[in-house]
N, C-alpha and C. Protein backbone atom coordinates (compact mmCIF):
# COMPACT_ATOMS: atom_id res chain seq x y z
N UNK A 1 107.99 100.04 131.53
CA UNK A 1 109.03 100.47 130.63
C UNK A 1 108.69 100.07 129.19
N UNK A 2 108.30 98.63 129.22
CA UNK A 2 108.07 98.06 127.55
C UNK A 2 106.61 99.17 127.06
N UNK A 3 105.92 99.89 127.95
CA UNK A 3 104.68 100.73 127.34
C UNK A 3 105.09 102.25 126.94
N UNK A 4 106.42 102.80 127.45
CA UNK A 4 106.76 103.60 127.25
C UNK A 4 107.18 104.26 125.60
N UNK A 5 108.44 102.37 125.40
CA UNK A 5 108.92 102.28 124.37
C UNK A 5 108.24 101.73 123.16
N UNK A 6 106.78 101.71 123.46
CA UNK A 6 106.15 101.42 122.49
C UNK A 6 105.05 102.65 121.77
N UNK A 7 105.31 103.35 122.85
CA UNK A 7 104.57 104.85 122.57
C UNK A 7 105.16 105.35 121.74
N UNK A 8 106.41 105.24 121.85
CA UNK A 8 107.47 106.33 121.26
C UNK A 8 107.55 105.61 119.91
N UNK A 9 107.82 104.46 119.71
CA UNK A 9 107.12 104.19 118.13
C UNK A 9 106.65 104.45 117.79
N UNK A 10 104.84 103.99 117.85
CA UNK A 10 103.72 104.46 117.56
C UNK A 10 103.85 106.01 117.39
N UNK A 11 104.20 106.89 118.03
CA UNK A 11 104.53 108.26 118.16
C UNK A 11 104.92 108.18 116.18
N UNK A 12 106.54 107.93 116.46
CA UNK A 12 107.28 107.97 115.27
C UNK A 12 106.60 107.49 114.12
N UNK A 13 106.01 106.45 114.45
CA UNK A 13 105.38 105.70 113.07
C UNK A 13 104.26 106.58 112.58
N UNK A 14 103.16 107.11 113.35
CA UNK A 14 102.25 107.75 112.95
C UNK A 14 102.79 109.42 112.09
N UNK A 15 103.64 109.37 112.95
CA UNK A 15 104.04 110.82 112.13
C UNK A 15 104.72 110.42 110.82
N UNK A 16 105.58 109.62 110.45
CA UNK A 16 105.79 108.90 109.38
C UNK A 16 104.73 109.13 108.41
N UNK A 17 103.85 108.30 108.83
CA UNK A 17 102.36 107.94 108.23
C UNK A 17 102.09 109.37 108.05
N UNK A 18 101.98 110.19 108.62
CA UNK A 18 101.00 111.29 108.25
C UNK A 18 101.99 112.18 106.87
N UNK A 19 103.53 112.24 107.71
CA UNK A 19 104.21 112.91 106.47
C UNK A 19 104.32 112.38 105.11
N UNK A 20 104.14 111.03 105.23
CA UNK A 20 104.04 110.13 104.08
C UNK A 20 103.01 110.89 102.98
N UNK A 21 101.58 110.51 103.71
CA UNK A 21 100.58 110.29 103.09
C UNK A 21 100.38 112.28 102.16
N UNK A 22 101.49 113.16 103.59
CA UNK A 22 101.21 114.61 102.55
C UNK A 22 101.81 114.74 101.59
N UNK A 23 102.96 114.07 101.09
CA UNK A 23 104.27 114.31 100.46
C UNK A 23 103.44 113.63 99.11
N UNK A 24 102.68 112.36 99.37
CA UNK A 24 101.81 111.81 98.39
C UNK A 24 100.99 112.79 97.82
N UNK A 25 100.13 113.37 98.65
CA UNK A 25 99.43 113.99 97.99
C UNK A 25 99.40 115.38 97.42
N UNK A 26 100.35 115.92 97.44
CA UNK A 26 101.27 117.15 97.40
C UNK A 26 102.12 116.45 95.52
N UNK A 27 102.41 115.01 95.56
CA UNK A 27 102.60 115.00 94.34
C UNK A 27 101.97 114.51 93.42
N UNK A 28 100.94 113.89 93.85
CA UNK A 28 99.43 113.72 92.81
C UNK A 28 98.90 114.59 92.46
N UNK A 29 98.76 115.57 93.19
CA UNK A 29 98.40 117.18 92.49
C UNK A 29 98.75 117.87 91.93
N UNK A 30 100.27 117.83 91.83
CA UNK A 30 101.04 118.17 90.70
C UNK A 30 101.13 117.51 89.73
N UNK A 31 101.27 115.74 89.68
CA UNK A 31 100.92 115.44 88.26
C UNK A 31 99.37 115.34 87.79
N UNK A 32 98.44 115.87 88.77
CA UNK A 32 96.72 116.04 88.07
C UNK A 32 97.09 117.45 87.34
N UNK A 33 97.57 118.39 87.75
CA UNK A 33 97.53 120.04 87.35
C UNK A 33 98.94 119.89 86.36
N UNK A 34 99.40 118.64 85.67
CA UNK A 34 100.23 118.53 84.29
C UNK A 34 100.02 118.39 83.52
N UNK A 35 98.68 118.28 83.29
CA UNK A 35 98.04 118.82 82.31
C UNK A 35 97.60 119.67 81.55
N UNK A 36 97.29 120.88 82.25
CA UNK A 36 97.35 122.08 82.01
C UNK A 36 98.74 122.70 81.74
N UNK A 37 99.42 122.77 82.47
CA UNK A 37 101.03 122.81 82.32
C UNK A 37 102.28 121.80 82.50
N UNK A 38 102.92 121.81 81.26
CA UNK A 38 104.03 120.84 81.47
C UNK A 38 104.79 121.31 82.50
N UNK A 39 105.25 120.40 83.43
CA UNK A 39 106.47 120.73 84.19
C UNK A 39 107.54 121.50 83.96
N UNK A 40 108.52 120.97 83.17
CA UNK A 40 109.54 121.08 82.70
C UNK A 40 109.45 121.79 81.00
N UNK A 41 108.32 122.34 80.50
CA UNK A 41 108.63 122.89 78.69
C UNK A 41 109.94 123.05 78.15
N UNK A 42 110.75 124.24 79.10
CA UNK A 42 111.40 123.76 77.89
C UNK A 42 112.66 122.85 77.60
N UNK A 43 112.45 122.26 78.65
CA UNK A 43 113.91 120.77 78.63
C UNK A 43 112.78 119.40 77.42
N UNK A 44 111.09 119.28 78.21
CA UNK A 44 111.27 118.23 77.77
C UNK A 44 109.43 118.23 77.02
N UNK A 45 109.98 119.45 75.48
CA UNK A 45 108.78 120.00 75.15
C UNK A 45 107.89 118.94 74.35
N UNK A 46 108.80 117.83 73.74
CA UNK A 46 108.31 116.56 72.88
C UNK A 46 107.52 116.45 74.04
N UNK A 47 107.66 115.60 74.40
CA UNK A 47 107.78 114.52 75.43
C UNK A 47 106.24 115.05 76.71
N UNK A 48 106.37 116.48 76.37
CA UNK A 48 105.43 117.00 77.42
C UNK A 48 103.73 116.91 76.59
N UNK A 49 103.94 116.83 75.03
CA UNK A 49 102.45 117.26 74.46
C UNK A 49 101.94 115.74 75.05
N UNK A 50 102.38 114.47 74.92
CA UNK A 50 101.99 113.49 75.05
C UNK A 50 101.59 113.32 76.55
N UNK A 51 102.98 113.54 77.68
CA UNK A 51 102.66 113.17 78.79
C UNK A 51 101.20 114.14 79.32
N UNK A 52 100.83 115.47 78.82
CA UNK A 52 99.73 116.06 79.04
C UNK A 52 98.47 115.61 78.80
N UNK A 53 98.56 114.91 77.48
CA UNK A 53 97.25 114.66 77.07
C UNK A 53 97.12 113.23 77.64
N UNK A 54 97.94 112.21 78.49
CA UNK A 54 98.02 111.19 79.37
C UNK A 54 97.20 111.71 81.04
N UNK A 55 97.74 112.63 81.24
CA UNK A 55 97.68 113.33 82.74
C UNK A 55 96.26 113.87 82.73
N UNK A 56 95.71 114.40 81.35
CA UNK A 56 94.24 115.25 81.17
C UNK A 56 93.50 113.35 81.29
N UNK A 57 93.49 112.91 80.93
CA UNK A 57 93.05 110.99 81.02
C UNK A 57 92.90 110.86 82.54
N UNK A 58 93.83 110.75 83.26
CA UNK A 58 93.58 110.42 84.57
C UNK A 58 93.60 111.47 85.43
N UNK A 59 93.46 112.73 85.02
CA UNK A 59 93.31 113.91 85.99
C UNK A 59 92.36 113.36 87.61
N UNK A 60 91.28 113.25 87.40
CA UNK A 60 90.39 112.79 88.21
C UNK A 60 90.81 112.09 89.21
N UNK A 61 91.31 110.76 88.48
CA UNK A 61 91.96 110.04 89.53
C UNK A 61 92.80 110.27 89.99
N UNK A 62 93.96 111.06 89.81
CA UNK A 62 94.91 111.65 90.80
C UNK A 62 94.63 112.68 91.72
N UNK A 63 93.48 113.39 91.01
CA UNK A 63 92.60 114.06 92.69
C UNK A 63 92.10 113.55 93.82
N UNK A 64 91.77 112.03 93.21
CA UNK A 64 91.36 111.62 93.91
C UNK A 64 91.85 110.99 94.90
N UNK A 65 93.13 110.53 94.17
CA UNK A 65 94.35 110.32 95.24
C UNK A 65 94.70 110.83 96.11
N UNK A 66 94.55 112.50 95.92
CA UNK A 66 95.50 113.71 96.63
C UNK A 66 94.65 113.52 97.62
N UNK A 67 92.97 113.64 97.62
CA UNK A 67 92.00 113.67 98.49
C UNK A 67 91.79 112.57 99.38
N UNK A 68 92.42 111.43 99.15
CA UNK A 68 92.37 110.18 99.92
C UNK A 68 93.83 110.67 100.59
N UNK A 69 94.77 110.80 100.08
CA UNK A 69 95.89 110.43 100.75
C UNK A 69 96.35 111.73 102.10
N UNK A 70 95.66 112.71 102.01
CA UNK A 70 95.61 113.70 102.80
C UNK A 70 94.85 113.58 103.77
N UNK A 71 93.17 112.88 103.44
CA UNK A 71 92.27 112.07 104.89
C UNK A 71 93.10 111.40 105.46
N UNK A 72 94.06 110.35 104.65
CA UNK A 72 94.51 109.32 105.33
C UNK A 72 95.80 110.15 106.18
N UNK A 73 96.17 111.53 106.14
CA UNK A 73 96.87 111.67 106.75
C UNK A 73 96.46 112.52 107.91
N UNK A 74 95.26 112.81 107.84
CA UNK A 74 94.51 113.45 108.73
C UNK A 74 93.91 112.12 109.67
N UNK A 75 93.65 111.43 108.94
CA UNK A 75 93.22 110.20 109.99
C UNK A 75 94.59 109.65 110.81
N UNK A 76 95.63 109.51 110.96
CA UNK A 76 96.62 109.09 111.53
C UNK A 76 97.26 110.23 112.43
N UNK A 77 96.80 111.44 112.13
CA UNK A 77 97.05 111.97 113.10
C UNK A 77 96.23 112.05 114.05
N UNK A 78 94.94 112.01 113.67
CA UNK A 78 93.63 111.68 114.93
C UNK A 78 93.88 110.35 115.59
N UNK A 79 94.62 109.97 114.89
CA UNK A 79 94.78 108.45 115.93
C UNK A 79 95.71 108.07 116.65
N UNK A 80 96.95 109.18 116.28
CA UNK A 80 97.98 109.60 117.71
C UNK A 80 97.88 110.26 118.31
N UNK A 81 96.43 111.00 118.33
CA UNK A 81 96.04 111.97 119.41
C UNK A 81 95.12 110.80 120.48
N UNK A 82 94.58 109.91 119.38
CA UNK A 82 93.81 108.92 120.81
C UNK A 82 95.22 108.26 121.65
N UNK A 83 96.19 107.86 120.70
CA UNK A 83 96.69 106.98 121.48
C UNK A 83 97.72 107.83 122.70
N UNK A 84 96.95 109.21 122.65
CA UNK A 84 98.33 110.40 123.51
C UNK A 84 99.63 110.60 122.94
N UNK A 85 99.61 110.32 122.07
CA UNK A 85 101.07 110.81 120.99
C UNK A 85 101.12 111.98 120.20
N UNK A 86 101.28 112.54 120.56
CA UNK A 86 101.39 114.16 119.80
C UNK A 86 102.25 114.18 118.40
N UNK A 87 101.82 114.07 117.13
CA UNK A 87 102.41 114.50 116.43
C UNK A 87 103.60 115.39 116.11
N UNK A 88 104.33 115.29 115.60
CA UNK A 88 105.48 116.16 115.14
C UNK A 88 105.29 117.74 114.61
N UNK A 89 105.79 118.79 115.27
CA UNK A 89 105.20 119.73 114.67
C UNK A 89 105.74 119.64 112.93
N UNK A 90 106.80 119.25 112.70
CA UNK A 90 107.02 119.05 110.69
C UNK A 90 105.78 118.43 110.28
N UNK A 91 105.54 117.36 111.18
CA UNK A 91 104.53 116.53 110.42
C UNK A 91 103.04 117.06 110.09
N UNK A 92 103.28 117.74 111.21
CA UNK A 92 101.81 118.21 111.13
C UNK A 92 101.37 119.71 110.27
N UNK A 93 102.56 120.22 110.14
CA UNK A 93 102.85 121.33 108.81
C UNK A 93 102.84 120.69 107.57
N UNK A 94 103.37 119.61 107.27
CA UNK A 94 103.52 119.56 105.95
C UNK A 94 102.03 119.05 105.18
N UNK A 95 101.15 118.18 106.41
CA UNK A 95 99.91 117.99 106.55
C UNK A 95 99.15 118.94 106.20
N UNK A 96 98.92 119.91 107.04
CA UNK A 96 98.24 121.65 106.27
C UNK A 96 98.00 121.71 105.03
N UNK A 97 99.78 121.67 104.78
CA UNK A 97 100.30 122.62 103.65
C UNK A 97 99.89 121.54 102.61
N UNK A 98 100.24 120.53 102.73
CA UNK A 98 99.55 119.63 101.95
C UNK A 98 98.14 119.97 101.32
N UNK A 99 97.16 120.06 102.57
CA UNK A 99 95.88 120.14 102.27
C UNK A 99 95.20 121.06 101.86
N UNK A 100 95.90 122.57 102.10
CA UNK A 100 96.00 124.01 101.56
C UNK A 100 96.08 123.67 99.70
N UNK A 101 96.82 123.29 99.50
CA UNK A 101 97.84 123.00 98.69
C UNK A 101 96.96 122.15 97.34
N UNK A 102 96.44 120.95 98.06
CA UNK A 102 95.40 120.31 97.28
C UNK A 102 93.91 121.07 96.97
N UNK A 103 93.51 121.19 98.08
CA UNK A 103 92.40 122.24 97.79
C UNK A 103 92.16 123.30 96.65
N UNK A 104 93.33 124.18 97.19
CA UNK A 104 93.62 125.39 96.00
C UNK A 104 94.08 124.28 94.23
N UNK A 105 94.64 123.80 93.88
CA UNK A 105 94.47 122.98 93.17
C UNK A 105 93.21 122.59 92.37
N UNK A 106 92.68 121.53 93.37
CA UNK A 106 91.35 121.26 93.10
C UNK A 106 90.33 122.46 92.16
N UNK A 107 90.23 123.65 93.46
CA UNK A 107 89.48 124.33 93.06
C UNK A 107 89.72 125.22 92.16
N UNK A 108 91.00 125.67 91.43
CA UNK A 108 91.70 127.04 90.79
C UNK A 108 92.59 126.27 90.14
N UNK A 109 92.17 125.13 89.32
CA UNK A 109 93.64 124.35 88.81
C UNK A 109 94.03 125.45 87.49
N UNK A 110 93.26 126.36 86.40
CA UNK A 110 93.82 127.09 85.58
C UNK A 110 94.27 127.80 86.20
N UNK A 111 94.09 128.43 87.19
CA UNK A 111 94.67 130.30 87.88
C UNK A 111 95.93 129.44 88.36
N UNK A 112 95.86 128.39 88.94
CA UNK A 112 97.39 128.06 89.03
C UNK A 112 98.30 127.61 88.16
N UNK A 113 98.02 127.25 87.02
CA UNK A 113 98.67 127.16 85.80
C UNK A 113 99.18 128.38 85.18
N UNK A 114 98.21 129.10 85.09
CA UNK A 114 98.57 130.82 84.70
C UNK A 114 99.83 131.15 85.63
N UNK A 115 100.01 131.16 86.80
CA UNK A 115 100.24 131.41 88.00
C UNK A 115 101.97 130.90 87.55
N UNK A 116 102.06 129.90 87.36
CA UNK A 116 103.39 129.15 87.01
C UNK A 116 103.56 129.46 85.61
N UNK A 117 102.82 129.51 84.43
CA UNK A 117 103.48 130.12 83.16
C UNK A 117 104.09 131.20 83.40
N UNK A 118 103.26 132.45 84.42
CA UNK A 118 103.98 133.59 84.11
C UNK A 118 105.61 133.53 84.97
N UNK A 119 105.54 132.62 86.18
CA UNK A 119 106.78 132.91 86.37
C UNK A 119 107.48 132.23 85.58
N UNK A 120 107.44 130.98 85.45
CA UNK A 120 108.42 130.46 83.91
C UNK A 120 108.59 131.58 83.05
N UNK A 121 107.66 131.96 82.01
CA UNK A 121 108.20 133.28 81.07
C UNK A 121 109.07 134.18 81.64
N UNK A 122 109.05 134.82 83.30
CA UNK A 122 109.27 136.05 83.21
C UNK A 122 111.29 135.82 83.24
């Protein structure tokens, strides 16, 4: 019984862990690609020339974040598959989408800037 109820943690915790680590990296990629575009223009247009040319400074390293924190969520789900714990299907979507998500980023960070000006303007 006590191995049962310890699965079912581990279960929970790992999926935790994995949704954690996408939600992380899902928002390091948005503040690496705030550079190119402010978030918010026109609420907080001061405020955005500075935080941009801050965000173009550590661009890198917040990729690099996105790219660690998405392994690390890919690694925790490989490791509730050893321990026979099946991931959550949310968890394991937001994981994807996460990694979809960073990728395209990574690789197309202006086309996705374009991408969000035009719907802002329209």
């Amino acid at each position: 019984m006590h191995a049962i109820g310890k699965q079912i943690r581990e279960k929970g915790q790992n999926s935790r862990h994995a949704t954690t680590a996408s939600i992380a990296a899902l928002g390091s990629v948005v503040l690496a690609s705030s550079c190119c575009l402010p978030l918010f223009p026109f609420l907080f247009a001061a405020g955005a020339a500075g935080t941009s040319a801050f965000f173009v400074k550590v661009r890198p390293f917040l990729l690099a974040a996105s790219l660690l924190f998405v392994t690390y969520g890919f690694y925790q789900t490989r490791r509730a598959k050893q321990c026979k714990c099946l991931p959550s299907v949310v968890s394991t979507t937001i994981l994807w989408f996460s990694a979809v998500v960073v990728v395209v980023f990574i690789l197309f960070p202006q086309a996705i800037a374009n991408f969000v000006a035009d719907i802002l303007a329209s």
